[in-house]
N, C-alpha and C. Protein backbone atom coordinates (compact mmCIF):
# COMPACT_ATOMS: atom_id res chain seq x y z
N UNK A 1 -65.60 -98.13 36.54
CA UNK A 1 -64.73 -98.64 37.58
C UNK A 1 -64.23 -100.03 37.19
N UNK A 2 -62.95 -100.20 37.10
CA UNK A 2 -62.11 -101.65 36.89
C UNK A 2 -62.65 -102.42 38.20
N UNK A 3 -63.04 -103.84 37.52
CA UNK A 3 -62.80 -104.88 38.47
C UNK A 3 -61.68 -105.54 38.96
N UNK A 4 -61.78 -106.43 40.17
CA UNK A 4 -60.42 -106.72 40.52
C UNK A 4 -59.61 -107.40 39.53
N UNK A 5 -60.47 -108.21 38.98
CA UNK A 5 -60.04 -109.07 37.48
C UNK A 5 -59.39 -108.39 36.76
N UNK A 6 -59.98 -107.36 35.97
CA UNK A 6 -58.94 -106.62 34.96
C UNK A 6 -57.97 -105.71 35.74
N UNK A 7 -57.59 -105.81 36.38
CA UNK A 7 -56.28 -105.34 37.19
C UNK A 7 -55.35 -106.76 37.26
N UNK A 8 -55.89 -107.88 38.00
CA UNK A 8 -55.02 -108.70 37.72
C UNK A 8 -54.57 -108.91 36.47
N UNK A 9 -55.62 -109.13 35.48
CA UNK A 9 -55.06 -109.64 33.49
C UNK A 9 -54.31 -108.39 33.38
N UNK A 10 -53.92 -107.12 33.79
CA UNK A 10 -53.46 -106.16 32.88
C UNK A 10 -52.41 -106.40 34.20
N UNK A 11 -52.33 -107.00 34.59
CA UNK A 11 -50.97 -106.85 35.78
C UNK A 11 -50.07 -108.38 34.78
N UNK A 12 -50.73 -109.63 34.60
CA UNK A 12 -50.17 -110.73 33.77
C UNK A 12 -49.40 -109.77 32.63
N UNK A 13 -49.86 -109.30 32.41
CA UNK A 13 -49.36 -108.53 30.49
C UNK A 13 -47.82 -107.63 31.73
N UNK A 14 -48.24 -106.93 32.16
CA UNK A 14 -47.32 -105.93 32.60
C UNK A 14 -46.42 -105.88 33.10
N UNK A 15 -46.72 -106.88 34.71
CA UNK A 15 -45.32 -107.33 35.27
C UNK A 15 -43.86 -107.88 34.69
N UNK A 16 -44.63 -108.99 33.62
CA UNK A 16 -42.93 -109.66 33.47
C UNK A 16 -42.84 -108.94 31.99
N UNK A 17 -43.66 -107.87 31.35
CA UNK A 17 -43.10 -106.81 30.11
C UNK A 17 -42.06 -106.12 31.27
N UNK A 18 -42.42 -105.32 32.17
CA UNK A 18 -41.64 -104.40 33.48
C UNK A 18 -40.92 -105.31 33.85
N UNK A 19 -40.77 -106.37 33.96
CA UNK A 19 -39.61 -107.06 34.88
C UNK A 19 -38.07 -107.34 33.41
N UNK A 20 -39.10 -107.47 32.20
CA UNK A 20 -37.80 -107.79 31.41
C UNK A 20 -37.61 -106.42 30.67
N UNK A 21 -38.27 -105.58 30.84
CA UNK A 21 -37.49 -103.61 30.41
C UNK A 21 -36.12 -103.56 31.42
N UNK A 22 -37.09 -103.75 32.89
CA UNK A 22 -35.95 -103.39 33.86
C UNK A 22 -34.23 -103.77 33.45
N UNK A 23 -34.29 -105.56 33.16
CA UNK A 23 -33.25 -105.87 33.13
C UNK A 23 -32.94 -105.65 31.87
N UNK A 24 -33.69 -105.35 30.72
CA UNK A 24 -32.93 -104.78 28.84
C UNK A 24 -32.32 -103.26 29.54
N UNK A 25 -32.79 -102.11 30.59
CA UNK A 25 -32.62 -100.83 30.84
C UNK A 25 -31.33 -100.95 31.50
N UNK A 26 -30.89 -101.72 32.24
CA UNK A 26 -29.94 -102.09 33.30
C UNK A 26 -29.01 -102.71 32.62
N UNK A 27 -28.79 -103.57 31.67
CA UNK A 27 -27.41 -104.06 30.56
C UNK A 27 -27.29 -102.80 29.98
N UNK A 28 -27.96 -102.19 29.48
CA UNK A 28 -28.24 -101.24 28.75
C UNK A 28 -27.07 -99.90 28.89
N UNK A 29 -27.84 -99.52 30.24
CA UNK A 29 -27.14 -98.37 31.11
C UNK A 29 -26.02 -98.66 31.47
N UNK A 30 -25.71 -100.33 31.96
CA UNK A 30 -24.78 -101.01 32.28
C UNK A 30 -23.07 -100.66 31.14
N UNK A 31 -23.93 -101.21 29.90
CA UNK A 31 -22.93 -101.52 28.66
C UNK A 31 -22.33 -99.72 28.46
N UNK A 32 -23.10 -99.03 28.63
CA UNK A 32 -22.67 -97.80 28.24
C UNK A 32 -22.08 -96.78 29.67
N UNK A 33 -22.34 -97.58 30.90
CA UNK A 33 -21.13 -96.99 31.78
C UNK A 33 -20.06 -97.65 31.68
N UNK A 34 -20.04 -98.42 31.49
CA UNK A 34 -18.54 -99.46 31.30
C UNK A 34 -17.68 -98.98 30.14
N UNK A 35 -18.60 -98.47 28.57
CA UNK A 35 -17.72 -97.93 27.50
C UNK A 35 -17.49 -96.70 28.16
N UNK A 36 -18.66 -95.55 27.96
CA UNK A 36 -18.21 -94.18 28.22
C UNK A 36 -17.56 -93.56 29.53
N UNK A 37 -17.89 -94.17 31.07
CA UNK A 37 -17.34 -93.81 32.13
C UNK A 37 -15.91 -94.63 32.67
N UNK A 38 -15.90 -95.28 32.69
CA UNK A 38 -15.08 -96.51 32.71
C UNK A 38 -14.11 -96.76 31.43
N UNK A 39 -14.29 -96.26 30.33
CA UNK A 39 -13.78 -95.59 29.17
C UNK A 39 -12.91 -97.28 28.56
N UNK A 40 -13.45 -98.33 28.79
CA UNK A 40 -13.46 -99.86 28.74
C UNK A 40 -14.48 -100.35 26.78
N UNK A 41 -13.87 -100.46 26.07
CA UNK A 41 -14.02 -100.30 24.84
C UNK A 41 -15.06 -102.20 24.68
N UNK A 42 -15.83 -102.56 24.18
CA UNK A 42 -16.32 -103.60 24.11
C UNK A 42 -15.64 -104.10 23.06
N UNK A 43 -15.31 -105.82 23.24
CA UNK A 43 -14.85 -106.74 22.09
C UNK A 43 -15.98 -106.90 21.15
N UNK A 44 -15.67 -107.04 19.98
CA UNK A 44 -16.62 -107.70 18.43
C UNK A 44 -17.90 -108.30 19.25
N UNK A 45 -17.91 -109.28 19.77
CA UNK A 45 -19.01 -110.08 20.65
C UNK A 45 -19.85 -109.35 21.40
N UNK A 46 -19.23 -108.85 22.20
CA UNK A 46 -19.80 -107.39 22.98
C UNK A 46 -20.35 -106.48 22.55
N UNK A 47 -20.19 -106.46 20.88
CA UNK A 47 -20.65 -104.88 20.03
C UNK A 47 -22.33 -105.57 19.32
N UNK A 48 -21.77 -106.88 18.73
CA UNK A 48 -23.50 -107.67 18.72
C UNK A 48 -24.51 -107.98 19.50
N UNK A 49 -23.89 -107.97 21.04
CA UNK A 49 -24.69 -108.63 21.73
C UNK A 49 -25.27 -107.10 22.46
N UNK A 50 -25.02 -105.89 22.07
CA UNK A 50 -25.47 -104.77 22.52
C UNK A 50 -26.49 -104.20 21.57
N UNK A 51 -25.80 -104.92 20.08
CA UNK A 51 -26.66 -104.84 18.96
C UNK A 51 -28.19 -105.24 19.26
N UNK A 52 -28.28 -106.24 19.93
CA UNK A 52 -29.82 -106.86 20.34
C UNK A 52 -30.11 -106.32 21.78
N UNK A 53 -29.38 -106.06 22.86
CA UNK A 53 -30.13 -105.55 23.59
C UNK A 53 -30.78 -104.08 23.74
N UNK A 54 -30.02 -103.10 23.20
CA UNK A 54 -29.79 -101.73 23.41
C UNK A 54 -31.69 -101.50 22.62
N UNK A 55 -31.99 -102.04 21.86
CA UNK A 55 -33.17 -102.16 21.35
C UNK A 55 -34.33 -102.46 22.01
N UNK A 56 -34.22 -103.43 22.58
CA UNK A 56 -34.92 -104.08 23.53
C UNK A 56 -35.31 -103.28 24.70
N UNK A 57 -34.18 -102.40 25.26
CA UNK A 57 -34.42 -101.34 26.61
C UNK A 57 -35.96 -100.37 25.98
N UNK A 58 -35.82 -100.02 24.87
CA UNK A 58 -36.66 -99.44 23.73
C UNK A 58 -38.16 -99.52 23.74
N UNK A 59 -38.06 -101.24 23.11
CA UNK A 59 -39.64 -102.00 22.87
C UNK A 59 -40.13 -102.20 24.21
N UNK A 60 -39.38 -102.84 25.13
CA UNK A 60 -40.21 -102.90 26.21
C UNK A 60 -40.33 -102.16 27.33
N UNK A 61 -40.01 -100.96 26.94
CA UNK A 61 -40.44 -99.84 27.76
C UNK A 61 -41.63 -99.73 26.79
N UNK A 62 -41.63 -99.51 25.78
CA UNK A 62 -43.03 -99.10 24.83
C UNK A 62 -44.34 -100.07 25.37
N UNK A 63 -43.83 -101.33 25.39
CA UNK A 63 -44.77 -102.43 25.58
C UNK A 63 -44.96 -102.13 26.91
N UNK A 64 -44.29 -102.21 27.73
CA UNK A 64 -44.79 -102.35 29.53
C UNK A 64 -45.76 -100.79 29.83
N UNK A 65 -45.44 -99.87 28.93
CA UNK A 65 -46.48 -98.63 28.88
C UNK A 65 -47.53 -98.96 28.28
N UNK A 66 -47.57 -99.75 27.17
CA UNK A 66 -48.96 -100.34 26.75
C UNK A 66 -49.69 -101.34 26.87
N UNK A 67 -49.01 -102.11 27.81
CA UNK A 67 -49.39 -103.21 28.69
C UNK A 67 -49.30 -104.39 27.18
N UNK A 68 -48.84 -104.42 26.49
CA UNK A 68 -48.84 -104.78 24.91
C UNK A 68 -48.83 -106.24 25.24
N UNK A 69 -49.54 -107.20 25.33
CA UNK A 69 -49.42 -108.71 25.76
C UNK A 69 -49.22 -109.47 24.10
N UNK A 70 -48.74 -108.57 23.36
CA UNK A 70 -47.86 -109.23 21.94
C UNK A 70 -46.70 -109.04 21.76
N UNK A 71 -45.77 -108.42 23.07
CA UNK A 71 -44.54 -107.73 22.67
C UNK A 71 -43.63 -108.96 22.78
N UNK A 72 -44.04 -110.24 23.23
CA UNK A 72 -43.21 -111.12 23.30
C UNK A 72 -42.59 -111.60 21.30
N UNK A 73 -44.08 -111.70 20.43
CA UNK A 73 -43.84 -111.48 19.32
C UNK A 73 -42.37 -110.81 18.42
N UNK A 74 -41.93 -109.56 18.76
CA UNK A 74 -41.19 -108.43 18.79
C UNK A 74 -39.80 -108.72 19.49
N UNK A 75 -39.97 -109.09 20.85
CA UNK A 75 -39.08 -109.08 22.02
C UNK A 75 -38.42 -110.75 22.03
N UNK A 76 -38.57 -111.55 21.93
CA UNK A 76 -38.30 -112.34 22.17
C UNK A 76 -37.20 -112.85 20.95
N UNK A 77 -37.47 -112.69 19.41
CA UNK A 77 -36.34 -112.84 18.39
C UNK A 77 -35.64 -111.86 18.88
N UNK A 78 -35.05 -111.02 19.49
CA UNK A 78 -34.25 -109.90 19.24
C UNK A 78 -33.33 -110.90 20.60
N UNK A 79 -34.05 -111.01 21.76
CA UNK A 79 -33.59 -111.62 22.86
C UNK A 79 -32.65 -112.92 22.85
N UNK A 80 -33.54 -113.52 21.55
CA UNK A 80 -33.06 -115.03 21.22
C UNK A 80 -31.19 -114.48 20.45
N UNK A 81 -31.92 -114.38 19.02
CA UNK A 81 -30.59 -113.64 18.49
C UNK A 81 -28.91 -113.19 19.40
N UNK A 82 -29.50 -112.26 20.78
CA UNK A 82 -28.66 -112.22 21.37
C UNK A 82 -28.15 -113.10 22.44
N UNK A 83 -29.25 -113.86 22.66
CA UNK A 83 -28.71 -114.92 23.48
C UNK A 83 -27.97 -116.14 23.04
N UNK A 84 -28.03 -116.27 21.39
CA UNK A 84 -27.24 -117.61 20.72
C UNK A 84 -25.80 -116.71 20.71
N UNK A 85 -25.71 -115.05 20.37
CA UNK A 85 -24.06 -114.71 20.66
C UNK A 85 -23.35 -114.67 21.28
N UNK A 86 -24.00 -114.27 22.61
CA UNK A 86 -24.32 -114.65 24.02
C UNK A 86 -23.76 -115.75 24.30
N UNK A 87 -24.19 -116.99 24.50
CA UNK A 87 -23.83 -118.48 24.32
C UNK A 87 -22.52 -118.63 23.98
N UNK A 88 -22.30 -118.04 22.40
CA UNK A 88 -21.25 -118.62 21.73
C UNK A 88 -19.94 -117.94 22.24
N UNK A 89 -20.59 -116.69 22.97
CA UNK A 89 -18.93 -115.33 23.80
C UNK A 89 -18.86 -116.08 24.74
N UNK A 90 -19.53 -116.82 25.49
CA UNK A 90 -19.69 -117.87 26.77
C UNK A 90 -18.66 -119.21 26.45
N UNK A 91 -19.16 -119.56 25.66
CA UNK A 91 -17.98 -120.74 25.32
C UNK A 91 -16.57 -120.73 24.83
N UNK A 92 -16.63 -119.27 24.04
CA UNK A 92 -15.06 -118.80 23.46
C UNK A 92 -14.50 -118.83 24.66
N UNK A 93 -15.09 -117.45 25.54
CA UNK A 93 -14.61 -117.19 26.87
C UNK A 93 -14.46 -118.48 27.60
N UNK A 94 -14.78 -119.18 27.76
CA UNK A 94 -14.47 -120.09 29.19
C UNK A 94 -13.59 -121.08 28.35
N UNK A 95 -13.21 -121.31 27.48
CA UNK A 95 -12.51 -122.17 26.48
C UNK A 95 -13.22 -123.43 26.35
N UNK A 96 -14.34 -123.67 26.14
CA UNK A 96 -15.07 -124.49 25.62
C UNK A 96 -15.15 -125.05 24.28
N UNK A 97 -15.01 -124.49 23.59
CA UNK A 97 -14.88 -124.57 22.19
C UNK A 97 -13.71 -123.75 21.77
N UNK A 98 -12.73 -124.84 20.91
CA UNK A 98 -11.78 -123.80 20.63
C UNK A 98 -12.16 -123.56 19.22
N UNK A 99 -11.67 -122.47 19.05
CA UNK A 99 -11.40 -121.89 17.33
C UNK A 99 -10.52 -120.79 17.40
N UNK A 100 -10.32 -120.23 16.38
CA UNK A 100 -9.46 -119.38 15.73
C UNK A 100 -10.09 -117.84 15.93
N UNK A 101 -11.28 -117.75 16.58
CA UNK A 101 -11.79 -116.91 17.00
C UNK A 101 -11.92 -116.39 17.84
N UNK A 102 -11.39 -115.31 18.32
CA UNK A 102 -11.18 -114.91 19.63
C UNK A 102 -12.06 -113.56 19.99
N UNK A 103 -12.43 -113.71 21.04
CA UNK A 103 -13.70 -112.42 21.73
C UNK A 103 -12.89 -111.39 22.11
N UNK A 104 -11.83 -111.57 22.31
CA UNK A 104 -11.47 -111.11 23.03
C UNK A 104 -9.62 -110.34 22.75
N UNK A 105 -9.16 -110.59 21.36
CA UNK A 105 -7.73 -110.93 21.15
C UNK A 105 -7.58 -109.25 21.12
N UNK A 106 -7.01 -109.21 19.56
CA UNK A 106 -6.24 -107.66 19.60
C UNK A 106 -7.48 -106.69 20.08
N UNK A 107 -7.01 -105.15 20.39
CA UNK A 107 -7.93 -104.40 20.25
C UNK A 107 -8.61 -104.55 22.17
N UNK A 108 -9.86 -104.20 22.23
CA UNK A 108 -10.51 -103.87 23.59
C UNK A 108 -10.91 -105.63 23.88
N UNK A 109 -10.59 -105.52 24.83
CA UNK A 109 -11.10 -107.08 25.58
C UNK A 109 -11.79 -107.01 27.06
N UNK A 110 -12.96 -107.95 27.00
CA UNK A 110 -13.68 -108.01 28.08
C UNK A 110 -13.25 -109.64 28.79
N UNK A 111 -11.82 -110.07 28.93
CA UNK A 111 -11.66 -110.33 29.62
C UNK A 111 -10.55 -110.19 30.88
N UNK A 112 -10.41 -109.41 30.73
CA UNK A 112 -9.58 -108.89 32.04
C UNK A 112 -10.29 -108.52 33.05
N UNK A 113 -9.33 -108.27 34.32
CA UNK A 113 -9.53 -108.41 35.84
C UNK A 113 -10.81 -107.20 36.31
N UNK A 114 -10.74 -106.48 35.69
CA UNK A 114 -11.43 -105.13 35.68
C UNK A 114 -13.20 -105.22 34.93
N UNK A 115 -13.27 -106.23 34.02
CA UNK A 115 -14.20 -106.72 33.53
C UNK A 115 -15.40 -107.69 34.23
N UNK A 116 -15.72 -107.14 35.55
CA UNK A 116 -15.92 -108.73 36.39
C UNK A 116 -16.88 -108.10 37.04
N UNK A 117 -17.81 -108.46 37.60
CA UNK A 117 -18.56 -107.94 38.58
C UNK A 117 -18.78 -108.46 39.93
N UNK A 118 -17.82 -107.97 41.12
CA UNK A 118 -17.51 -108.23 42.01
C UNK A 118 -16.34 -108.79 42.47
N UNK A 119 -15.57 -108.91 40.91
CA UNK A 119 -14.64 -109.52 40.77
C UNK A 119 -14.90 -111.41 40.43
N UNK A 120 -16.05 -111.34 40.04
CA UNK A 120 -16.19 -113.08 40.45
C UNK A 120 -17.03 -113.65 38.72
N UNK A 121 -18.12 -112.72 38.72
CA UNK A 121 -18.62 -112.79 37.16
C UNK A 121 -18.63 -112.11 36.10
N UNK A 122 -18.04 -112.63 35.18
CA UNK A 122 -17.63 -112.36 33.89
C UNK A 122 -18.67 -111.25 33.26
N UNK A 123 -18.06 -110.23 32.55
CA UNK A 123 -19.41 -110.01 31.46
C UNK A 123 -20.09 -110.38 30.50
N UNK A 124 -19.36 -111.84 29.81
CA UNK A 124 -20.43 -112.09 29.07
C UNK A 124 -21.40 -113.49 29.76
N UNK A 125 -21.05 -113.44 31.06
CA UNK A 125 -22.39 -114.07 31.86
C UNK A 125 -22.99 -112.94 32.29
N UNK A 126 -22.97 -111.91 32.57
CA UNK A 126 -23.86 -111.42 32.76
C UNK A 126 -24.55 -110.75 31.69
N UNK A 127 -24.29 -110.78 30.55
CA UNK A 127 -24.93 -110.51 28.92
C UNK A 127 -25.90 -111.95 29.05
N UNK A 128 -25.29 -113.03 28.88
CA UNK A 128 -25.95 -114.48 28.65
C UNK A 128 -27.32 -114.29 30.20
N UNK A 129 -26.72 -114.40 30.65
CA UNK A 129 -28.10 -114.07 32.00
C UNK A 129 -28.92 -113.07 31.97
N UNK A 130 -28.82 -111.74 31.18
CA UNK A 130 -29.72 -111.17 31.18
C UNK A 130 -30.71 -111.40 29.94
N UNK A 131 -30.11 -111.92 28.76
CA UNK A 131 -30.59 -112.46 27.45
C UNK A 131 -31.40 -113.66 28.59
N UNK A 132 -31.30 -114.41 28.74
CA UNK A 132 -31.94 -115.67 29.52
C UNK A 132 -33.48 -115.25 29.94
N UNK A 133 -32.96 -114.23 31.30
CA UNK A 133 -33.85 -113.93 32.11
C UNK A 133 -35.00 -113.06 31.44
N UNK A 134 -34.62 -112.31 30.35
CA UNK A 134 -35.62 -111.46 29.53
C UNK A 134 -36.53 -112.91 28.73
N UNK A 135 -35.94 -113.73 28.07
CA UNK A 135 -36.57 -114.53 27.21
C UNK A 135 -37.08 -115.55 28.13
N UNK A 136 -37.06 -115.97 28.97
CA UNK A 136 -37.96 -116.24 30.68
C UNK A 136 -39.17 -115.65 30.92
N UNK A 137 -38.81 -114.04 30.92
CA UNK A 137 -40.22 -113.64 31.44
C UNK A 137 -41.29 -113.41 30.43
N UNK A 138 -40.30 -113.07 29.15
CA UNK A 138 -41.82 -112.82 27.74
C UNK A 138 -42.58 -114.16 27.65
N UNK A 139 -41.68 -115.48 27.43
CA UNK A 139 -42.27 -116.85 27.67
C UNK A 139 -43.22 -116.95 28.44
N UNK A 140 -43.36 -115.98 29.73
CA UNK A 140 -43.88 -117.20 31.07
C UNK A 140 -44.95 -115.86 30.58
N UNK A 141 -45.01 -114.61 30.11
CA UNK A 141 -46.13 -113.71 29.73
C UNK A 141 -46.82 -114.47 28.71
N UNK A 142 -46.14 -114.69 27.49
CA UNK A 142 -46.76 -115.28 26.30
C UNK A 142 -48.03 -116.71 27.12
N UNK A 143 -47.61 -117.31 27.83
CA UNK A 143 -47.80 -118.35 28.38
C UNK A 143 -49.29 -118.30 29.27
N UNK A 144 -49.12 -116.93 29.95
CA UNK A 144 -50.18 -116.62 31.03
C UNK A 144 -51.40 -115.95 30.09
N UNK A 145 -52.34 -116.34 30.58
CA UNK A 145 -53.59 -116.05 29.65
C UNK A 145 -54.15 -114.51 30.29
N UNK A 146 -54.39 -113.59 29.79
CA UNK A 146 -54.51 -112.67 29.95
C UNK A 146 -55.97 -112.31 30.57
């Protein structure tokens, strides 16, 4: 019979592995109703930054089934990676930085009116916020002593 203790330590490992699957499962499902139903083609930026998450929906479903309190190891470069492209589609987009590089030019673009959620936030804030919030919770796991 488990004590209350090892329910709590295997709940530290589990919760924020399950809290950051949820949101890698949800961009995830997200990115691929928007291409295939919505029939909305992703920009260059959009195709890397799916590059790192679409993986991630993956490991930490594996990890939050194995309660794996190393998946931050694994999870967290993949998270990072996409969160510096992340960043950098964030600043093209809002015109922060100019260059010659565009997220968004010929070809499929995620910035138009249709691209928005609720009409109010962008998609690559909500790419950059879910990269964030995943590399948040492996941190605050890595962090909690098991």
């Amino acid at each position: 019979m488990m004590g209350k203790s090892a329910i709590n330590a295997n709940d530290k490992v589990w919760l924020p592995t399950f809290g950051a699957w949820i949101i890698a499962l949800t961009s995830t499902l997200s990115a691929l109703f928007i291409g295939e139903v919505m029939g909305q083609m992703p920009c260059d930026l959009c195709w890397y930054q799916r590059a790192f998450m679409f993986p991630l929906a993956v490991l930490l479903a594996i990890a939050a089934c194995r309660s794996d309190g190393g998946s931050w190891i694994y999870a967290v470069p993949l998270a990072a990676i996409g969160w510096l492209i992340a960043s950098f589609h964030n600043l093209l987009y809002f015109n922060v930085i100019p260059t010659t590089i565009k997220p968004c030019g010929q070809g499929p673009s995620c910035s138009g009116d249709g691209m928005t959620l609720f009409g109010i936030v962008p998609i690559p804030l909500l790419s950059l916020a879910a990269f964030t919030a995943i590399i948040l919770l492996l941190t605050v796991r890595r962090r909690t002593p098991a």
